[in-house]
PDB file of N, CA and C in Angstrom:
ATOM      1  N   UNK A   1    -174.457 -70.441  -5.648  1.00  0.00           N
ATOM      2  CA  UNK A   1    -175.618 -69.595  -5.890  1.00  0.00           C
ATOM      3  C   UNK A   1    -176.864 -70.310  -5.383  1.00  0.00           C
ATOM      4  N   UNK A   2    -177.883 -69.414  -4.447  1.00  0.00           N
ATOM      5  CA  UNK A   2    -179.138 -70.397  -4.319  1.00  0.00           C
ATOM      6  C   UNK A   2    -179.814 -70.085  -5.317  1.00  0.00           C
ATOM      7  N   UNK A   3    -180.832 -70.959  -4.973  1.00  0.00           N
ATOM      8  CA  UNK A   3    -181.828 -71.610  -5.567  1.00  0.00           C
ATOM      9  C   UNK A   3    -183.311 -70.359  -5.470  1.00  0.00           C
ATOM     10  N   UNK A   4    -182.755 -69.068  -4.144  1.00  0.00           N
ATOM     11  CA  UNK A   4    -184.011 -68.409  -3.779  1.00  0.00           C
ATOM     12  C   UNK A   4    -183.071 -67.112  -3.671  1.00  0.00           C
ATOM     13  N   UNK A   5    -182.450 -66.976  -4.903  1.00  0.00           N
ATOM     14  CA  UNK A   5    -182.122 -65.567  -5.047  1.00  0.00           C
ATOM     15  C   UNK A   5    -182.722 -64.455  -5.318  1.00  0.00           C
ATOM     16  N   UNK A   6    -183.650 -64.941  -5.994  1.00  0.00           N
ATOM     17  CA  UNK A   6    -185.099 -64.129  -6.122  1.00  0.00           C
ATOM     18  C   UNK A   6    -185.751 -63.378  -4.841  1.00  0.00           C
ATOM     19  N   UNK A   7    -185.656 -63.808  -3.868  1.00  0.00           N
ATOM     20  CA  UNK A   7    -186.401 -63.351  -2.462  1.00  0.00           C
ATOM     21  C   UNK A   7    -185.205 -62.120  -2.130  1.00  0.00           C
ATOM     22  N   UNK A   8    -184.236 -62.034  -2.420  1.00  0.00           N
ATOM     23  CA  UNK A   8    -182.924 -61.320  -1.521  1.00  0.00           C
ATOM     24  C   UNK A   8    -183.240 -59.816  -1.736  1.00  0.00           C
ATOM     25  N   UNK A   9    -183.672 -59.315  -2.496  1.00  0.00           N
ATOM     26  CA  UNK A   9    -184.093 -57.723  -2.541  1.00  0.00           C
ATOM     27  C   UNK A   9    -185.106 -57.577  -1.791  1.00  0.00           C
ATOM     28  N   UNK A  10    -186.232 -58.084  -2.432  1.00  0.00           N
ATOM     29  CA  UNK A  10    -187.737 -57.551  -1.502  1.00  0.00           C
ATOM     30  C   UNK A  10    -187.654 -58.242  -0.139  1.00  0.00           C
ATOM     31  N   UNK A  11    -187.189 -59.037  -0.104  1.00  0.00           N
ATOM     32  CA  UNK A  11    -187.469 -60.097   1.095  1.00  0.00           C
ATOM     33  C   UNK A  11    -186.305 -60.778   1.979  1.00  0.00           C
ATOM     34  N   UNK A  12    -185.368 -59.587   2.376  1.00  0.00           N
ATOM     35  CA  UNK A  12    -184.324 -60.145   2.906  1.00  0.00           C
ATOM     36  C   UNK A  12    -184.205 -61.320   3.889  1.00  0.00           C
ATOM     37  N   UNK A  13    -185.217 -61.180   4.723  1.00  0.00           N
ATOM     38  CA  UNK A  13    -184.943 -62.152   6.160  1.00  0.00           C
ATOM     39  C   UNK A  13    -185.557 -63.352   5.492  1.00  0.00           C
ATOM     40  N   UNK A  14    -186.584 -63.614   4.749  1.00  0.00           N
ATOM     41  CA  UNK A  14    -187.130 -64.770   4.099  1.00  0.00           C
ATOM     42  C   UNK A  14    -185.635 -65.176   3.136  1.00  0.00           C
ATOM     43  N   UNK A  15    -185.283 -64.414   2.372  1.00  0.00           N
ATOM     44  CA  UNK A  15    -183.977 -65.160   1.871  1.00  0.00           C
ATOM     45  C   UNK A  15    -183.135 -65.771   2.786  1.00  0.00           C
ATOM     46  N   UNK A  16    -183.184 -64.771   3.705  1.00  0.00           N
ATOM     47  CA  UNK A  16    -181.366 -65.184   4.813  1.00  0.00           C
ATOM     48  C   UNK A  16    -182.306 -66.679   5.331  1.00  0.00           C
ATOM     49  N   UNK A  17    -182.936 -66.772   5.954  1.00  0.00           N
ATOM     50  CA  UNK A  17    -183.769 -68.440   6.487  1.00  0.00           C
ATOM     51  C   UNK A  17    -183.751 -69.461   5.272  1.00  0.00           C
ATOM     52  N   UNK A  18    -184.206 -68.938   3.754  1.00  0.00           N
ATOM     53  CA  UNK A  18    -184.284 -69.894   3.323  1.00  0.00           C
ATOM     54  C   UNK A  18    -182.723 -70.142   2.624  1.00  0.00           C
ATOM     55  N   UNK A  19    -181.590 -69.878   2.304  1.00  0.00           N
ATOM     56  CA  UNK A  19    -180.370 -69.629   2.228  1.00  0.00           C
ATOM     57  C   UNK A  19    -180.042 -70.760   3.603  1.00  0.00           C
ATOM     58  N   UNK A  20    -180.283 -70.809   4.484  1.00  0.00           N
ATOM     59  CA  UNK A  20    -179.552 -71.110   6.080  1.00  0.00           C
ATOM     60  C   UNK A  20    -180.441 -73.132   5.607  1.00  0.00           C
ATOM     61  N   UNK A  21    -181.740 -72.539   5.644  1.00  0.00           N
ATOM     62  CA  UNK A  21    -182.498 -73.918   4.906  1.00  0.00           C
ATOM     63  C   UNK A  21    -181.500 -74.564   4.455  1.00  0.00           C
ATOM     64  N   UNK A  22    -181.707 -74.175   2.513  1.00  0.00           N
ATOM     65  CA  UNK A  22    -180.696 -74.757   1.837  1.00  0.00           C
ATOM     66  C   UNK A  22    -179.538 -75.216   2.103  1.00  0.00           C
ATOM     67  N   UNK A  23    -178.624 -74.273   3.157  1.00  0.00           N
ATOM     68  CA  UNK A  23    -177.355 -75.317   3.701  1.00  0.00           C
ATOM     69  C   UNK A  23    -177.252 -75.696   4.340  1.00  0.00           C
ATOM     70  N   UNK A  24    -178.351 -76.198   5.539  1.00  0.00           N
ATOM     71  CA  UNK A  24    -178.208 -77.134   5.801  1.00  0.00           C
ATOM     72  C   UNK A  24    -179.119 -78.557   5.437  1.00  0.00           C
ATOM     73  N   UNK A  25    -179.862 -78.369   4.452  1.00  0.00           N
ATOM     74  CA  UNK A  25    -180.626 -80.031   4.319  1.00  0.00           C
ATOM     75  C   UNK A  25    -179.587 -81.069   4.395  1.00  0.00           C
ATOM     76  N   UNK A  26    -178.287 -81.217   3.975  1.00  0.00           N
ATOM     77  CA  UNK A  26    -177.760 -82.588   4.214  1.00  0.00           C
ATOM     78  C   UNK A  26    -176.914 -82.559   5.640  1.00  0.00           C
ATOM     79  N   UNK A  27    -176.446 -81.440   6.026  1.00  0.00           N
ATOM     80  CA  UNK A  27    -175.538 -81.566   7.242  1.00  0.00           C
ATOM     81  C   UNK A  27    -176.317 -81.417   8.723  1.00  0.00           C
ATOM     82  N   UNK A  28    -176.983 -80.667   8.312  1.00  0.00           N
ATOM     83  CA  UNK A  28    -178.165 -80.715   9.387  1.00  0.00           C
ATOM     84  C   UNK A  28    -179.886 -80.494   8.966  1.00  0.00           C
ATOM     85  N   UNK A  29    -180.513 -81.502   8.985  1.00  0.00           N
ATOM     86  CA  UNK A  29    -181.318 -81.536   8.364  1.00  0.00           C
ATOM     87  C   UNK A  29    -182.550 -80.833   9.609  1.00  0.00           C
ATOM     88  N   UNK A  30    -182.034 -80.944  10.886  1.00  0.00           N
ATOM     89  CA  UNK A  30    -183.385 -80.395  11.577  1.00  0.00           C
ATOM     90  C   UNK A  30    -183.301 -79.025  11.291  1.00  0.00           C
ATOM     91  N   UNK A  31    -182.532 -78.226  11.003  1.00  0.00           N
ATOM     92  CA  UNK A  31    -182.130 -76.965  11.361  1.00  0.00           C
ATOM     93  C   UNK A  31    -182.585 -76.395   9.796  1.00  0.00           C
ATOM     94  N   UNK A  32    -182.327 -77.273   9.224  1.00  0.00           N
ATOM     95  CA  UNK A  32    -182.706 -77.339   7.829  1.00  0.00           C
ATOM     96  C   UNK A  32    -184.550 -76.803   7.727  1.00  0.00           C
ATOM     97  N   UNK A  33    -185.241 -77.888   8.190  1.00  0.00           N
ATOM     98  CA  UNK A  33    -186.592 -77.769   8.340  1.00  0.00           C
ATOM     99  C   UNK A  33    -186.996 -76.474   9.487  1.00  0.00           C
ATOM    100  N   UNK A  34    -186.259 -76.383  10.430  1.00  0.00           N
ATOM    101  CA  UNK A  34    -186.788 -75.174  11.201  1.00  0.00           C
ATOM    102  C   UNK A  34    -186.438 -73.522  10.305  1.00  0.00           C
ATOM    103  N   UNK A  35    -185.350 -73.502   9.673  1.00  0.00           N
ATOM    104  CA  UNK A  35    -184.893 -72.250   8.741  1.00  0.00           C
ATOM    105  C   UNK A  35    -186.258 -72.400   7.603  1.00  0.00           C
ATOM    106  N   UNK A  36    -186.784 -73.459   7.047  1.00  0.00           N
ATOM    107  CA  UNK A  36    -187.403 -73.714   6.186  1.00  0.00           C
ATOM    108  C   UNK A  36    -189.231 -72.689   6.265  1.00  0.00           C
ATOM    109  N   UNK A  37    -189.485 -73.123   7.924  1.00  0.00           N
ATOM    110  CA  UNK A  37    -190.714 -73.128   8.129  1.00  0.00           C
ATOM    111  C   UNK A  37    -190.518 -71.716   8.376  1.00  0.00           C
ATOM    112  N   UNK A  38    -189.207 -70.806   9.289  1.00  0.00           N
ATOM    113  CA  UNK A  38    -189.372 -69.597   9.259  1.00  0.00           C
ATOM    114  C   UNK A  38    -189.537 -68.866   7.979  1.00  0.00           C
ATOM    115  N   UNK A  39    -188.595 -69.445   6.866  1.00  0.00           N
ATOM    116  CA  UNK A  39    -188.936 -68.537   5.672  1.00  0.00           C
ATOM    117  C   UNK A  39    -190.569 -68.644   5.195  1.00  0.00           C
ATOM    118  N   UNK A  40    -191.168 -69.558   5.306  1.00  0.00           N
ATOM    119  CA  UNK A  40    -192.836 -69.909   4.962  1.00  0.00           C
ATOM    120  C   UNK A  40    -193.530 -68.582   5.537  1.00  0.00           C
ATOM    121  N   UNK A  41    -193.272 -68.832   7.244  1.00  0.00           N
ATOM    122  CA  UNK A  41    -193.614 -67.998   8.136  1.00  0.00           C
ATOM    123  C   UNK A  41    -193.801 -66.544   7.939  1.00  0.00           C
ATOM    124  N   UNK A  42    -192.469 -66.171   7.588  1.00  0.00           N
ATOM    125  CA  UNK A  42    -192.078 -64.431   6.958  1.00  0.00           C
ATOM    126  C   UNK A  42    -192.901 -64.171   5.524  1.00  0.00           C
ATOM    127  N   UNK A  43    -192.930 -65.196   4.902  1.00  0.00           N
ATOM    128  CA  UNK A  43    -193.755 -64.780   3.740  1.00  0.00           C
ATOM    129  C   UNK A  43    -194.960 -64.839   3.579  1.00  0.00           C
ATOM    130  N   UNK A  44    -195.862 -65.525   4.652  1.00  0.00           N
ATOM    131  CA  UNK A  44    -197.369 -65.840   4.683  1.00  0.00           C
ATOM    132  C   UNK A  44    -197.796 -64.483   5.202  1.00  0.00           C
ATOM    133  N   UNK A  45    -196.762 -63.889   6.348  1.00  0.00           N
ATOM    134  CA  UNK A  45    -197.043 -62.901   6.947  1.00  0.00           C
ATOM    135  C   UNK A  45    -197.199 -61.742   5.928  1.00  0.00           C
ATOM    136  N   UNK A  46    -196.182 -61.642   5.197  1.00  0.00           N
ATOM    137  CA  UNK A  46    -195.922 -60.774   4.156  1.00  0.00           C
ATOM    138  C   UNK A  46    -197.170 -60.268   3.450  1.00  0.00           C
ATOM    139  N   UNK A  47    -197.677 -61.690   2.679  1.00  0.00           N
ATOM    140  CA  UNK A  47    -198.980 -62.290   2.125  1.00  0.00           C
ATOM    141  C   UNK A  47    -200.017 -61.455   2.810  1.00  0.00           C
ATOM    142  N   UNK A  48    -200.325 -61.427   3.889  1.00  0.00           N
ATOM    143  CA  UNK A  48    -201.017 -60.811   4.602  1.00  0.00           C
ATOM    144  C   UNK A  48    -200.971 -59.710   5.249  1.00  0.00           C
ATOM    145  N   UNK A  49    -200.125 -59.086   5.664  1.00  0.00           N
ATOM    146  CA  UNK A  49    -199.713 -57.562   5.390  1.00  0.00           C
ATOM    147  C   UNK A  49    -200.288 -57.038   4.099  1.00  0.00           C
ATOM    148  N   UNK A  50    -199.954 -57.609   3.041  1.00  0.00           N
ATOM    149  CA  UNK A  50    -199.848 -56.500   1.771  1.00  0.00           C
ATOM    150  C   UNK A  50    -201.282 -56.916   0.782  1.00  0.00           C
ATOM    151  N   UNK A  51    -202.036 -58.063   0.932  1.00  0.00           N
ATOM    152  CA  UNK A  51    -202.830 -58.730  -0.073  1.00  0.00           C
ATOM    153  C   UNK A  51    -203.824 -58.428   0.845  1.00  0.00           C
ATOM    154  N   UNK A  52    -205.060 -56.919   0.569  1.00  0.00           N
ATOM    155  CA  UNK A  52    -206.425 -56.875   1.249  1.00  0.00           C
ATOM    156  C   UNK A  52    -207.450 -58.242   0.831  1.00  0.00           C
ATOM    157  N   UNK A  53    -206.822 -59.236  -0.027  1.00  0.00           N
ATOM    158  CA  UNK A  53    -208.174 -60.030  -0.442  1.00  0.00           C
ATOM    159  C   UNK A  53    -207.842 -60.883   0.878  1.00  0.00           C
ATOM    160  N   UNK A  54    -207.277 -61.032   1.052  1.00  0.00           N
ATOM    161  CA  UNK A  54    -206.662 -62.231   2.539  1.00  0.00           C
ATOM    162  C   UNK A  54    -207.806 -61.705   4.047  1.00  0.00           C
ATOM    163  N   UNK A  55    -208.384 -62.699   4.263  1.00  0.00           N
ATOM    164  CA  UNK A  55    -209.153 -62.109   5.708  1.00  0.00           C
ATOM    165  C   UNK A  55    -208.012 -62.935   6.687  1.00  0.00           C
ATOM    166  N   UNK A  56    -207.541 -62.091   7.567  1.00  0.00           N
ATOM    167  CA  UNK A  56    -207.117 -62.648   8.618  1.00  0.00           C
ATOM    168  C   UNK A  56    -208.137 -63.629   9.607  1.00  0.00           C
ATOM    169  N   UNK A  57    -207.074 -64.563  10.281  1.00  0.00           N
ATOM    170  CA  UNK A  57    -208.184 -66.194  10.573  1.00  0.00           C
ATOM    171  C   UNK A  57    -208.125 -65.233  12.215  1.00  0.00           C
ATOM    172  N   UNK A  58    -208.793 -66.349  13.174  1.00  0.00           N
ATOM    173  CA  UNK A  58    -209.185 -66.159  14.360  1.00  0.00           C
ATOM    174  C   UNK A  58    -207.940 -65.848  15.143  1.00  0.00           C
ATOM    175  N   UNK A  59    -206.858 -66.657  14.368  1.00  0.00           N
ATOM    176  CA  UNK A  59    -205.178 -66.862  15.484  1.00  0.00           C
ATOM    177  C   UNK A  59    -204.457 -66.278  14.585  1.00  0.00           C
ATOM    178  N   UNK A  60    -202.839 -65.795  14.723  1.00  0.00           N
ATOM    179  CA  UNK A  60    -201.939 -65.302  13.548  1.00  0.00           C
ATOM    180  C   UNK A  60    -200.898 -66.123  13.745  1.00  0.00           C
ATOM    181  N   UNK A  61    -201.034 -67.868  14.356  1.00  0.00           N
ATOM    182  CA  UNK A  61    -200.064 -68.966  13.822  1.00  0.00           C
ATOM    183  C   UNK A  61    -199.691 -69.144  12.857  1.00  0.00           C
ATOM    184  N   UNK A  62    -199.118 -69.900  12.428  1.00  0.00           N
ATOM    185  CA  UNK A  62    -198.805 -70.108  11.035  1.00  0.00           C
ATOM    186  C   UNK A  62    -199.955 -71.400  10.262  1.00  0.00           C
ATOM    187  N   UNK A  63    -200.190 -72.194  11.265  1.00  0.00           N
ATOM    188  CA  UNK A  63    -201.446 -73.305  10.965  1.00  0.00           C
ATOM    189  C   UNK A  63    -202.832 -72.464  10.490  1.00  0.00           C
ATOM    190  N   UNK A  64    -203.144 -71.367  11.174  1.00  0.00           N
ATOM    191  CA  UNK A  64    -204.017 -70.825  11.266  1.00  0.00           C
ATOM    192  C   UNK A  64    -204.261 -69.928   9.867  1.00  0.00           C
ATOM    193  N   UNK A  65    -203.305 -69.451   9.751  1.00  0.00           N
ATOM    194  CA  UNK A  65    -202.931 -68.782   8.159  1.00  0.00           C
ATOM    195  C   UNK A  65    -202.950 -69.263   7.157  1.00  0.00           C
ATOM    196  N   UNK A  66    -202.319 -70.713   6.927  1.00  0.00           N
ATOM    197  CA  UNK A  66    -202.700 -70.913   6.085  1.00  0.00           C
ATOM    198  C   UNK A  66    -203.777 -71.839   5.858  1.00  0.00           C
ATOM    199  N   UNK A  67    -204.438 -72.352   6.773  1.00  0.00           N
ATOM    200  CA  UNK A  67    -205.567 -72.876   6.923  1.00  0.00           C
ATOM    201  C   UNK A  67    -206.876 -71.921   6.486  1.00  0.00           C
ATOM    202  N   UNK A  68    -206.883 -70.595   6.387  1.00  0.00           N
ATOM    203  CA  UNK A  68    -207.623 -69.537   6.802  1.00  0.00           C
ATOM    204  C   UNK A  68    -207.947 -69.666   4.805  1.00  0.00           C
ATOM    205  N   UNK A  69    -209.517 -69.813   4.757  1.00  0.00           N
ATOM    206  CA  UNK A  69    -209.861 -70.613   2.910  1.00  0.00           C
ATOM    207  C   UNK A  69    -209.690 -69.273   2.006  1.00  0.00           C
ATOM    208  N   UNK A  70    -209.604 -68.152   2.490  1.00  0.00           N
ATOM    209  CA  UNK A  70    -208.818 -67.269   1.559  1.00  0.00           C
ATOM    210  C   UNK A  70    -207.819 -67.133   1.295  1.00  0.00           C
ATOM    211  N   UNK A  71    -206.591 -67.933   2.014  1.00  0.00           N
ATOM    212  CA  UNK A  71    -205.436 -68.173   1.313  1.00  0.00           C
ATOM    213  C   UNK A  71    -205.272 -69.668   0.969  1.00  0.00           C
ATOM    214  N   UNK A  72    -206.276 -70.344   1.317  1.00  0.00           N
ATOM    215  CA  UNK A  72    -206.079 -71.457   0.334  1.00  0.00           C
ATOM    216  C   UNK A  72    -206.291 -71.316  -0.891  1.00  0.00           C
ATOM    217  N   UNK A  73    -207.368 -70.083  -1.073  1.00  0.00           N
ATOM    218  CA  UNK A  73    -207.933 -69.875  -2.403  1.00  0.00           C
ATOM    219  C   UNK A  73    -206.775 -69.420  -3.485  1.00  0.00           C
ATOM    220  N   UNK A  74    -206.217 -68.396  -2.779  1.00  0.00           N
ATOM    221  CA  UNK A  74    -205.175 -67.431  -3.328  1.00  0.00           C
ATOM    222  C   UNK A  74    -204.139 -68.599  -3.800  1.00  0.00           C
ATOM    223  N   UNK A  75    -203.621 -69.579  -3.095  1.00  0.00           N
ATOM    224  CA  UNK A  75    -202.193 -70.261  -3.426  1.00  0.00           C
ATOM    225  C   UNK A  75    -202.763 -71.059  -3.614  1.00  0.00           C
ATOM    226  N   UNK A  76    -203.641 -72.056  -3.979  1.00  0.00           N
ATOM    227  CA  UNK A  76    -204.024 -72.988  -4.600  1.00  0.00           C
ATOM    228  C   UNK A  76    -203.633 -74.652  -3.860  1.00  0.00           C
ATOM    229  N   UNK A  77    -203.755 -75.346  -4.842  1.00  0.00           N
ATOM    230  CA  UNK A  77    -203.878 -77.013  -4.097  1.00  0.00           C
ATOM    231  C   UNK A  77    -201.946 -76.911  -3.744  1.00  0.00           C
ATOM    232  N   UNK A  78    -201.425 -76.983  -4.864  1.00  0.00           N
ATOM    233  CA  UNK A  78    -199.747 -77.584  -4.867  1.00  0.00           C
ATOM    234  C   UNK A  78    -199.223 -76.758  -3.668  1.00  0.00           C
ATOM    235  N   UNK A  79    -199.284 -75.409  -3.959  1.00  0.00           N
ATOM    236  CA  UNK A  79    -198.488 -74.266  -2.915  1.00  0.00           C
ATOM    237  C   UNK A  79    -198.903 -74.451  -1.834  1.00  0.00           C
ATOM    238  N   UNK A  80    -200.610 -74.848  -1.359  1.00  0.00           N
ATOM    239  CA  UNK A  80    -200.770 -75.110  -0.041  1.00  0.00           C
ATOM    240  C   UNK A  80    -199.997 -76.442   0.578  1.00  0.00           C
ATOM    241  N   UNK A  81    -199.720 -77.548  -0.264  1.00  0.00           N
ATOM    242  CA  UNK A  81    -199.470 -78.471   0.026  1.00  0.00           C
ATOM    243  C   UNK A  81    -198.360 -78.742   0.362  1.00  0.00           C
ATOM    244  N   UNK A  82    -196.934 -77.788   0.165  1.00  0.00           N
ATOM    245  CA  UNK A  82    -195.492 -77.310   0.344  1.00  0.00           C
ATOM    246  C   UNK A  82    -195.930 -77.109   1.467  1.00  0.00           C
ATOM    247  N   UNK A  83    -196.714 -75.937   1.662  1.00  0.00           N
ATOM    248  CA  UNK A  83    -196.678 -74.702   2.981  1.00  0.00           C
ATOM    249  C   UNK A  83    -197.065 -75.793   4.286  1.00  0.00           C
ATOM    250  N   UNK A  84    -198.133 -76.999   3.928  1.00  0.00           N
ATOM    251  CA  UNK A  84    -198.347 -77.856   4.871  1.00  0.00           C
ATOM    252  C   UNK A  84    -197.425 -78.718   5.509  1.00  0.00           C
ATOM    253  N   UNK A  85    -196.484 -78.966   4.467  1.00  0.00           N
ATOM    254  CA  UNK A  85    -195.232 -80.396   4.400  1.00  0.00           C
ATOM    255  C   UNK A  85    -194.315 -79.360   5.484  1.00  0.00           C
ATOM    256  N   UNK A  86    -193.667 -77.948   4.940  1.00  0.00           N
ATOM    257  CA  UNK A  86    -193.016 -77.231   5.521  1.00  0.00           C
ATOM    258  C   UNK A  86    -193.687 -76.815   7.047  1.00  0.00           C
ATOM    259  N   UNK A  87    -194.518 -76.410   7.095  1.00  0.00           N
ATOM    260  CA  UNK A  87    -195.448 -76.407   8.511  1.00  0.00           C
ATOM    261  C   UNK A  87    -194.907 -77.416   9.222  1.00  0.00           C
ATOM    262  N   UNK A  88    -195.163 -78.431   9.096  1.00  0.00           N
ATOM    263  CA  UNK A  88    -195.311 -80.198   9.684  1.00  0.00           C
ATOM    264  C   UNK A  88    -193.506 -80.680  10.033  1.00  0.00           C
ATOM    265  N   UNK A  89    -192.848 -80.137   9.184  1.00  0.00           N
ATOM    266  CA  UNK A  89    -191.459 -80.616   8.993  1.00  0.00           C
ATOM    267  C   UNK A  89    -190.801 -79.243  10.168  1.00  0.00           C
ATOM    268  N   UNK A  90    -191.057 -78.518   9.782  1.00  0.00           N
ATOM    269  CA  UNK A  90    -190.714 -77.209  11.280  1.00  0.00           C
ATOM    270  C   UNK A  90    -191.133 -77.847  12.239  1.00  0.00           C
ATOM    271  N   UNK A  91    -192.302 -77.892  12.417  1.00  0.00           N
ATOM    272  CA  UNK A  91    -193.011 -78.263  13.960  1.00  0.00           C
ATOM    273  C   UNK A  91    -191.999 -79.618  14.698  1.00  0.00           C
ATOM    274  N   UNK A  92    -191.527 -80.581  13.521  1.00  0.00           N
ATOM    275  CA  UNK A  92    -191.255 -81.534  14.475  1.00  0.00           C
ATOM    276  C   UNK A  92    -189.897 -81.532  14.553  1.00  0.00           C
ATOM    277  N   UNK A  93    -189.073 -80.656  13.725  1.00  0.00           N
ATOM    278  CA  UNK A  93    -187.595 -80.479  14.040  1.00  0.00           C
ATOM    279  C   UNK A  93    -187.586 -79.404  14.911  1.00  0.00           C
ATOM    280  N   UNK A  94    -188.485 -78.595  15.718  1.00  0.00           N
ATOM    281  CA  UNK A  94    -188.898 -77.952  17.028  1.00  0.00           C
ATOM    282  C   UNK A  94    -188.760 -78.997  17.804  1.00  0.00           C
ATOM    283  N   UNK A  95    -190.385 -79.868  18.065  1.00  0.00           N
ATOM    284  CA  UNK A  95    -190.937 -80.249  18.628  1.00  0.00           C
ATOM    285  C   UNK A  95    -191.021 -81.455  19.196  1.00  0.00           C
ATOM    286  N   UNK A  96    -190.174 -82.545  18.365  1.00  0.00           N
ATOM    287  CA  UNK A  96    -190.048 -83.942  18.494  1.00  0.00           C
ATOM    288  C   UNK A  96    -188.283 -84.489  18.433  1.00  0.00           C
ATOM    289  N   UNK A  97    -187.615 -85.158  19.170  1.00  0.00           N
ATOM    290  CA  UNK A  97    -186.653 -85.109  19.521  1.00  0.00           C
ATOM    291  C   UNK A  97    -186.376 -86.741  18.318  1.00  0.00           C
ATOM    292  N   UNK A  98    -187.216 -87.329  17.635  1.00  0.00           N
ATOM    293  CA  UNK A  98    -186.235 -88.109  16.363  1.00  0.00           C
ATOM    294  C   UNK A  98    -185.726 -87.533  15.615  1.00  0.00           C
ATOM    295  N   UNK A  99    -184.845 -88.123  15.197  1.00  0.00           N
ATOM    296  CA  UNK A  99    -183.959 -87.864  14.122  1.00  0.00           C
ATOM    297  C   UNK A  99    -184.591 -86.999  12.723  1.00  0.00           C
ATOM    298  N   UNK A 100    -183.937 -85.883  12.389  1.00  0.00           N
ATOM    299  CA  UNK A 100    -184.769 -85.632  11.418  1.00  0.00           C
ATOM    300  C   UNK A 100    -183.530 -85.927   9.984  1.00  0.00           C
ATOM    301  N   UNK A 101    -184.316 -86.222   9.405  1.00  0.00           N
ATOM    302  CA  UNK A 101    -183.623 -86.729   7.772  1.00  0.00           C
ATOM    303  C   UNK A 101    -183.458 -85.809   6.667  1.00  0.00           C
ATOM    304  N   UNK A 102    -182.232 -86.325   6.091  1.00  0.00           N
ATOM    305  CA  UNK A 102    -182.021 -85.055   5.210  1.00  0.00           C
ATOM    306  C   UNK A 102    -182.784 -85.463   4.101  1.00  0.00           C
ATOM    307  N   UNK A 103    -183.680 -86.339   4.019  1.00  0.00           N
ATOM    308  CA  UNK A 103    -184.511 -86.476   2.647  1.00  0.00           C
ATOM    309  C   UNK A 103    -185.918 -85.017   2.845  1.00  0.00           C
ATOM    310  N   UNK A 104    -185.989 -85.496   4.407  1.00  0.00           N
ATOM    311  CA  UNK A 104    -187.016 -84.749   4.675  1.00  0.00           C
ATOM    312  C   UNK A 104    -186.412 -83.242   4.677  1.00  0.00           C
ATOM    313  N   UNK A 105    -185.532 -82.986   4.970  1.00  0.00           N
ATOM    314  CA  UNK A 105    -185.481 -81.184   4.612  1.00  0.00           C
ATOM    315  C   UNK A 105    -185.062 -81.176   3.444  1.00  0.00           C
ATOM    316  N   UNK A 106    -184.548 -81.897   2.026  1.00  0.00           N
ATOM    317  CA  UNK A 106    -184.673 -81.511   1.199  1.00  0.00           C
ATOM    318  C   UNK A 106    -186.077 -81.541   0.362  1.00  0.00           C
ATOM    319  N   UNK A 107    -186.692 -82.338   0.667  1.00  0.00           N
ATOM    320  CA  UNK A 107    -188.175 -82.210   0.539  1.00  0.00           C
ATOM    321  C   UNK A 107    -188.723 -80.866   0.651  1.00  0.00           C
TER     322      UNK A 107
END
């Protein structure tokens, strides 16, 4: 059973990524962090689709989103600070060819 069974009705494709996440943080941990950052991704979007208090930022990246101080406001210090780690941990199991660690996608 995961851990983000909660997402599987309203939020199918954010479940199926973060589900794919979860199995792989120890066997494959890059794939781990890239499933990770898409589920972030699908739900910031979400966030912003459906929440008029949200002003959309200049770009519709994912840096840009949640950088954008009305959703810092909305999710606060801790939740932004996931969404940053997860940001950062996608980008470089994209982007950077070291090793990525399964401490770091279970993180």
């Amino acid at each position: 059973m995961s851990q983000f069974t909660f997402l599987q009705v309203q939020w199918p494709l954010a479940f199926e990524a973060a589900c794919q996440a979860e199995a792989a943080a120890r066997p494959d941990p890059r794939t781990a962090c890239f499933q990770a950052r898409r589920a972030l991704e699908l739900m910031v979007k979400w966030l912003y689709r459906h929440d008029t208090a949200l002003r959309p930022p200049y770009q519709t990246n994912l840096s840009a989103l949640i950088f954008e101080p009305t959703f810092q406001n909305l999710v606060g210090g801790g939740l932004l600070a996931k969404a940053k780690l997860i940001k950062e941990l996608g980008n470089q199991a994209v982007h950077s060819s070291r090793p990525m660690r399964a401490e770091e996608a279970i993180a």
